[in-house]
N, C-alpha and C. Protein backbone atom coordinates (compact mmCIF):
# COMPACT_ATOMS: atom_id res chain seq x y z
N UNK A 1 0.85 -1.17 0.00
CA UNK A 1 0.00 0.00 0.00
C UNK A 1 0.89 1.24 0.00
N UNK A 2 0.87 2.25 -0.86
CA UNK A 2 1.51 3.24 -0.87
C UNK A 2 0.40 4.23 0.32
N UNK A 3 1.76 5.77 0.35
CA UNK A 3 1.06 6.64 1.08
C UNK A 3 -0.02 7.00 0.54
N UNK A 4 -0.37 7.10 -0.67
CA UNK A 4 -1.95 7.88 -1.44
C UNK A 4 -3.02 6.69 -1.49
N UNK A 5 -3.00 5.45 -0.79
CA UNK A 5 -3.99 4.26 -0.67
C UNK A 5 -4.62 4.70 0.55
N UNK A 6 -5.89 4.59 0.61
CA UNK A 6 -6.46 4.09 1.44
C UNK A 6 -6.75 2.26 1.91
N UNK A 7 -6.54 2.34 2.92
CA UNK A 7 -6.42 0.97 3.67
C UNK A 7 -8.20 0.62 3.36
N UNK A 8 -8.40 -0.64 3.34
CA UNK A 8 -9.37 -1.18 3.13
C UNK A 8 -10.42 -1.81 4.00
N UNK A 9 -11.57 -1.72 4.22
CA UNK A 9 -12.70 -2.97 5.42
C UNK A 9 -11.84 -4.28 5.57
N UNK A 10 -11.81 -4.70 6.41
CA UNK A 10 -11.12 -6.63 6.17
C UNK A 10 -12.53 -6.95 5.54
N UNK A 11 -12.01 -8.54 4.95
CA UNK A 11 -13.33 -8.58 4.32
C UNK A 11 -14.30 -9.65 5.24
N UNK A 12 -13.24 -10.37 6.33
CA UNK A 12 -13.72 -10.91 7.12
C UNK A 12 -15.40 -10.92 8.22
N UNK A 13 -14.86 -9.04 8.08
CA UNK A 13 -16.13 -8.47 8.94
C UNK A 13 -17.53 -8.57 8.50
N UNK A 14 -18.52 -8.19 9.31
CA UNK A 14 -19.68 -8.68 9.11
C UNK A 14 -20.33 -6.91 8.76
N UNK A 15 -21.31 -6.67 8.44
CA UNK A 15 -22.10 -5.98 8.11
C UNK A 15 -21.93 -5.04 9.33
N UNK A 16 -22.23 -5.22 10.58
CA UNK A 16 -22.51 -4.28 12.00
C UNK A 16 -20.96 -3.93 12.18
N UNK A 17 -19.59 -4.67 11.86
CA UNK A 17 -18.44 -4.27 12.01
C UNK A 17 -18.03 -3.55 10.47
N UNK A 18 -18.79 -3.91 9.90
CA UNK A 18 -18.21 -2.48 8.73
C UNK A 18 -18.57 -1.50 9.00
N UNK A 19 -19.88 -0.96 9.19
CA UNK A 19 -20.72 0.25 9.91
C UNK A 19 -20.01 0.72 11.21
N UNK A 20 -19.50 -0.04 11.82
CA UNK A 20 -18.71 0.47 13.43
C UNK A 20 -16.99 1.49 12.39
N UNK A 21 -16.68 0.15 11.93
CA UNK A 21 -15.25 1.29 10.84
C UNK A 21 -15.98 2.10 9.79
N UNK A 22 -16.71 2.19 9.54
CA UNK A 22 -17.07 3.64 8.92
C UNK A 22 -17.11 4.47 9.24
N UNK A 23 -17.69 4.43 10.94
CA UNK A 23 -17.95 5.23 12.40
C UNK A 23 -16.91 5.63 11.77
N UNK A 24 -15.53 5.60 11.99
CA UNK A 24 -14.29 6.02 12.90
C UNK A 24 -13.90 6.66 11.68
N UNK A 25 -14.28 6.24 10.05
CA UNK A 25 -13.13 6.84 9.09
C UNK A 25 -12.30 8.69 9.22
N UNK A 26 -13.16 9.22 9.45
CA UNK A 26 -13.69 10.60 9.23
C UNK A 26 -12.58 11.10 10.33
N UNK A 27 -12.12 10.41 11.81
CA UNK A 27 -12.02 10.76 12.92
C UNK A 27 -10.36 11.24 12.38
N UNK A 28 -9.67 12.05 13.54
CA UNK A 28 -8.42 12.05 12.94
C UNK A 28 -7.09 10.86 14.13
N UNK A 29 -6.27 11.44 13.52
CA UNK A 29 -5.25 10.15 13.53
C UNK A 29 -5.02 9.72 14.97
N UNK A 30 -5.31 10.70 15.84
CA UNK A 30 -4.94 10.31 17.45
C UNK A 30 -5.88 9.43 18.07
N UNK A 31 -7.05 10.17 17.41
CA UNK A 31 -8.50 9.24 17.91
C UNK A 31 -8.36 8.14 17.52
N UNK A 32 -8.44 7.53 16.38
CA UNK A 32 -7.71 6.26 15.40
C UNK A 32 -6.88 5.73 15.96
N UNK A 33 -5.69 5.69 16.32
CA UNK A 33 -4.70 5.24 17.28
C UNK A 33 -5.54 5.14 18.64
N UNK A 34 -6.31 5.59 19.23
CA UNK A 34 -6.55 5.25 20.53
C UNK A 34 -8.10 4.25 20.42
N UNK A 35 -8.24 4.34 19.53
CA UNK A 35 -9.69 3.25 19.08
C UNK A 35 -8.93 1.91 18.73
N UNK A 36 -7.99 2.47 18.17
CA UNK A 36 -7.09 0.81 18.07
C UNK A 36 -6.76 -0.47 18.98
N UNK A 37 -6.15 0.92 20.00
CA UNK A 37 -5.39 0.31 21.31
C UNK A 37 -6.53 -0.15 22.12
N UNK A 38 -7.47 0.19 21.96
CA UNK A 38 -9.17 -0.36 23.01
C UNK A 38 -9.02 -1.35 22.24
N UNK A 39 -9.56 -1.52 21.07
CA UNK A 39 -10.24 -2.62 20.15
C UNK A 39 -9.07 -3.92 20.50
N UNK A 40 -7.57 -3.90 20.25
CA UNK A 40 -6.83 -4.53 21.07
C UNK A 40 -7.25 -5.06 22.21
N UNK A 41 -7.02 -3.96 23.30
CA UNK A 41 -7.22 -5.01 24.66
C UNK A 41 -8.60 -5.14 25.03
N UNK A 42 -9.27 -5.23 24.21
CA UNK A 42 -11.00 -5.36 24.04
C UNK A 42 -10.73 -7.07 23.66
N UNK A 43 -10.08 -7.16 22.09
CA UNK A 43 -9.96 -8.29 21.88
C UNK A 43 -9.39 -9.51 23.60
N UNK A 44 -8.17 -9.43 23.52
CA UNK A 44 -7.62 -9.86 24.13
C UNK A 44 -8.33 -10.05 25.48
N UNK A 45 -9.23 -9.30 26.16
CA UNK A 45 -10.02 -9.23 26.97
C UNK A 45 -10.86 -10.64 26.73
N UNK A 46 -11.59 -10.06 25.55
CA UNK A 46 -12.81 -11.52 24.87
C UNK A 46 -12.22 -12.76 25.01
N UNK A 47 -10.79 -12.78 24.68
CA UNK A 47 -9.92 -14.00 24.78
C UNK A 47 -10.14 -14.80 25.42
N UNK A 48 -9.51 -14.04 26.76
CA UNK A 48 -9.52 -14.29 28.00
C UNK A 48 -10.76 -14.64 28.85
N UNK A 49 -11.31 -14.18 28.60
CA UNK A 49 -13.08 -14.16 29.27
C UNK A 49 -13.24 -15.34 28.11
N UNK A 50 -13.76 -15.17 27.27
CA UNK A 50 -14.46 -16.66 26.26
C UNK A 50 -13.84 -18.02 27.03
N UNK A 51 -12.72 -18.38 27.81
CA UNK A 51 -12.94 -19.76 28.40
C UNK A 51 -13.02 -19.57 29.84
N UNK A 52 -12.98 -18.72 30.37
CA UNK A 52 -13.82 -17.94 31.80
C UNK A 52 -15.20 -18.42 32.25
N UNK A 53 -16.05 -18.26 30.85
CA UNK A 53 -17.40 -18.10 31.17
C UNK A 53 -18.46 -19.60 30.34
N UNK A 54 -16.99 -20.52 29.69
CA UNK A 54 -17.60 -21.47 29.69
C UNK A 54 -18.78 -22.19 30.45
N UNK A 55 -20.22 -22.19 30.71
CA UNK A 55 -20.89 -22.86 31.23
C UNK A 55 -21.09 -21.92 32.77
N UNK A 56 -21.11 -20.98 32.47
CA UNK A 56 -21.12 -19.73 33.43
C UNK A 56 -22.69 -18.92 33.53
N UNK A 57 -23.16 -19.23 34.51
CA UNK A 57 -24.60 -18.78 34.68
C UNK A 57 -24.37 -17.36 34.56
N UNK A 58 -26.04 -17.16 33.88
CA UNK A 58 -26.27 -15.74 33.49
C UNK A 58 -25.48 -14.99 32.16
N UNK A 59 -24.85 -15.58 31.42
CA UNK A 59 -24.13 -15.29 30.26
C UNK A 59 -25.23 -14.89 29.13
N UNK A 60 -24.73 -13.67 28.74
CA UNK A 60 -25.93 -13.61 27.51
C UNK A 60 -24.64 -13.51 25.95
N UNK A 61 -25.95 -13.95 25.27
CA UNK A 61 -24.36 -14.16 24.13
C UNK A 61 -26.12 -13.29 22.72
N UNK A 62 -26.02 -12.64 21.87
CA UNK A 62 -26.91 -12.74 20.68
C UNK A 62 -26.45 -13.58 19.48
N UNK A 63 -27.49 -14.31 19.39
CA UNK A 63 -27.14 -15.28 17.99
C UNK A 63 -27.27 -14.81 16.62
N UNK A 64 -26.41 -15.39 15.91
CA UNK A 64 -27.17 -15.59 14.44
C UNK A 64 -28.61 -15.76 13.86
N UNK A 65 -29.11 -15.04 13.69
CA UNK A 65 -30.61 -16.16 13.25
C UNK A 65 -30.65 -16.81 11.96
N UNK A 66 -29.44 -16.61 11.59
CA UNK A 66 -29.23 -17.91 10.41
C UNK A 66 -28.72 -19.30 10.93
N UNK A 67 -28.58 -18.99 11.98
CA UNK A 67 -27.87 -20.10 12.67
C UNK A 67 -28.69 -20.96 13.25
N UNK A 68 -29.71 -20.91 13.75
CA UNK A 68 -30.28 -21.38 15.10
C UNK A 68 -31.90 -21.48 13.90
N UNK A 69 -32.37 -22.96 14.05
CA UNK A 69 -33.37 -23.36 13.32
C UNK A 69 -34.40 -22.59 14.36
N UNK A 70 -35.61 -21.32 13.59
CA UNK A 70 -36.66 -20.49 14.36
C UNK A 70 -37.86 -21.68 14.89
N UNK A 71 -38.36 -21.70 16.04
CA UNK A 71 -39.59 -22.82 16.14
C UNK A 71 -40.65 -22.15 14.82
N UNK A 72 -41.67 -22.86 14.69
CA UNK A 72 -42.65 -22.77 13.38
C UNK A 72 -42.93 -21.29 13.58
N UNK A 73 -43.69 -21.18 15.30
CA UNK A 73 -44.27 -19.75 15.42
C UNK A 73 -43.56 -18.27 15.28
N UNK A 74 -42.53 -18.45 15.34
CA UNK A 74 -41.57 -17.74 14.83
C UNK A 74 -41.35 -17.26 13.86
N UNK A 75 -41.18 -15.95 13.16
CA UNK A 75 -40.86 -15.15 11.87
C UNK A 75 -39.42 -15.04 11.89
N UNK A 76 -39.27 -15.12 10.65
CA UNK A 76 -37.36 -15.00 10.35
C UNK A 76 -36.63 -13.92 10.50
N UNK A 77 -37.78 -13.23 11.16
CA UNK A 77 -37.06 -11.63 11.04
C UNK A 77 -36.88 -11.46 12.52
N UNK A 78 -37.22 -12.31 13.38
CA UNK A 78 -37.27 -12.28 15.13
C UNK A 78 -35.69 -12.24 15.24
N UNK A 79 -34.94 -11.58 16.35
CA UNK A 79 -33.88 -11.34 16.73
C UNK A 79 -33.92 -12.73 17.61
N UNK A 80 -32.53 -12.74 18.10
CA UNK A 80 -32.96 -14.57 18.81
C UNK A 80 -31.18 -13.88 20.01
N UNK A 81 -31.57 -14.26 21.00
CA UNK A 81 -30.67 -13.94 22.01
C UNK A 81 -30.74 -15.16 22.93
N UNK A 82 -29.49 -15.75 23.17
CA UNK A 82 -29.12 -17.08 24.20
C UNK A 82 -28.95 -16.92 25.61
N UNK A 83 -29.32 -17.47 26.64
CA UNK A 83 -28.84 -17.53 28.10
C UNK A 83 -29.18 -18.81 28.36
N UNK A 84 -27.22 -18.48 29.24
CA UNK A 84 -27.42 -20.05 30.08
C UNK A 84 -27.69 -19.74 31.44
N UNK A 85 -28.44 -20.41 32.17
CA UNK A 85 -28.87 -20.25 33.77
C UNK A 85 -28.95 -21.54 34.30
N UNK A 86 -28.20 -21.57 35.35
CA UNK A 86 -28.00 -22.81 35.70
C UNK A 86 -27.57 -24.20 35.12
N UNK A 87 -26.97 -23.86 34.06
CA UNK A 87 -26.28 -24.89 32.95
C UNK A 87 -27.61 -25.31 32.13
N UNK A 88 -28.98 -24.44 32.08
CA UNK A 88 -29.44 -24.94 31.07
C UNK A 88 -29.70 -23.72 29.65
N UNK A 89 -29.62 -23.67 28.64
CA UNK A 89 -29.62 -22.85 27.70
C UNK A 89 -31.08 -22.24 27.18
N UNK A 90 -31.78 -21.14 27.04
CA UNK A 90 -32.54 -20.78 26.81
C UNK A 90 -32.88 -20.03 25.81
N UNK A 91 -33.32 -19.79 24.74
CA UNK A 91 -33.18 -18.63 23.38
C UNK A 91 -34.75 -18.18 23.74
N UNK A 92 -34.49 -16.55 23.42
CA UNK A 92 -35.23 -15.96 23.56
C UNK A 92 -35.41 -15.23 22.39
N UNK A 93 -36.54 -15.22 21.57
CA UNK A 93 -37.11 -15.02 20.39
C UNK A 93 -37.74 -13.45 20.63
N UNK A 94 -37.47 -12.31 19.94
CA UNK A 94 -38.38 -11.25 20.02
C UNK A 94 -38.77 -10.73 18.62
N UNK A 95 -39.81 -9.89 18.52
CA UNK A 95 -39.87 -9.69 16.96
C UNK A 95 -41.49 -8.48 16.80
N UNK A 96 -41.28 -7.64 15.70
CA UNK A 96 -42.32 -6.82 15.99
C UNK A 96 -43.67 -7.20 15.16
N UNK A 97 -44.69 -6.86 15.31
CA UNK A 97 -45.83 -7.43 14.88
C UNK A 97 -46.99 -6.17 15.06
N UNK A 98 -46.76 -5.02 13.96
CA UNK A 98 -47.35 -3.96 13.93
C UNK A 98 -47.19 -3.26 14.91
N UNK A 99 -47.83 -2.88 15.89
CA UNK A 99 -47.41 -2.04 16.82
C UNK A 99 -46.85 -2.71 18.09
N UNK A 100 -47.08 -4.05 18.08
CA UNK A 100 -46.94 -5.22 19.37
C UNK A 100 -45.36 -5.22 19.23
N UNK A 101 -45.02 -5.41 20.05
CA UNK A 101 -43.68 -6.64 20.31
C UNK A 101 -43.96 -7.51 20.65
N UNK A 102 -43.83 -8.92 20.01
CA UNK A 102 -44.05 -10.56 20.53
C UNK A 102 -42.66 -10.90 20.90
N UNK A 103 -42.50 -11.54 21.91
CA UNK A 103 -41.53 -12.66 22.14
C UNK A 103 -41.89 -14.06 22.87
N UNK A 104 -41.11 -14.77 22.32
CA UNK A 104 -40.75 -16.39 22.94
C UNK A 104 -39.79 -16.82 23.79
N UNK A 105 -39.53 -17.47 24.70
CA UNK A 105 -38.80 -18.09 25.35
C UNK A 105 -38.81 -19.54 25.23
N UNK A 106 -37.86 -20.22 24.11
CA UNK A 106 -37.83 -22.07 24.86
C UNK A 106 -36.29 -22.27 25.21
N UNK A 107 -36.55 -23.28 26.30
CA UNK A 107 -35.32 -23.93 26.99
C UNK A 107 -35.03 -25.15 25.88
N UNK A 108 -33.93 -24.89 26.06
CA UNK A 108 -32.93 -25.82 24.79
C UNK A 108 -32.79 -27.12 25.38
């Protein structure tokens, strides 16, 4: 990459982490450098914590909803969020329905 390139999105990232680096493009170079050094020991943090909280009550994690087969009553557009409590796993289904909010709860 020369000096007149702009550096690029990884392509790794997902949709909500391209929108977060778009946040920052605009910002100038000190701010940038210090968003770095978080995002760093942010990572490294997650590291560390991700085998911490293995099987760790009260953990909330949000899923994929491409991931996780919706029960029938369920619309594909419902957000779907996981907790474990007491070592058992629970997804919690929410989703809007005109002016309502519906949600579900089943234990896994």
């Amino acid at each position: 990459m020369t000096a007149d390139e702009r550096p690029s999105v990884p392509a790794e990232l997902d949709r909500t982490g391209c929108e977060a680096l778009r946040e920052l493009e605009g910002r100038d170079a000190s701010t940038l450098r210090a968003a770095g050094r978080y995002l760093e020991e942010l990572a490294a943090w997650t590291e560390r914590r991700g085998a911490d909280d293995e099987g760790d009550e009260g953990t909330h994690a949000t899923a994929d909803a491409d991931s996780i087969a919706l029960p029938d009553r369920v619309p594909k557009r419902a957000s779907v969020s996981v907790t474990t409590i007491g070592g058992t796993e629970y997804r919690y289904y929410q989703w809007r329905e005109g002016d309502e909010i519906r949600s579900e709860t089943v234990r896994r």
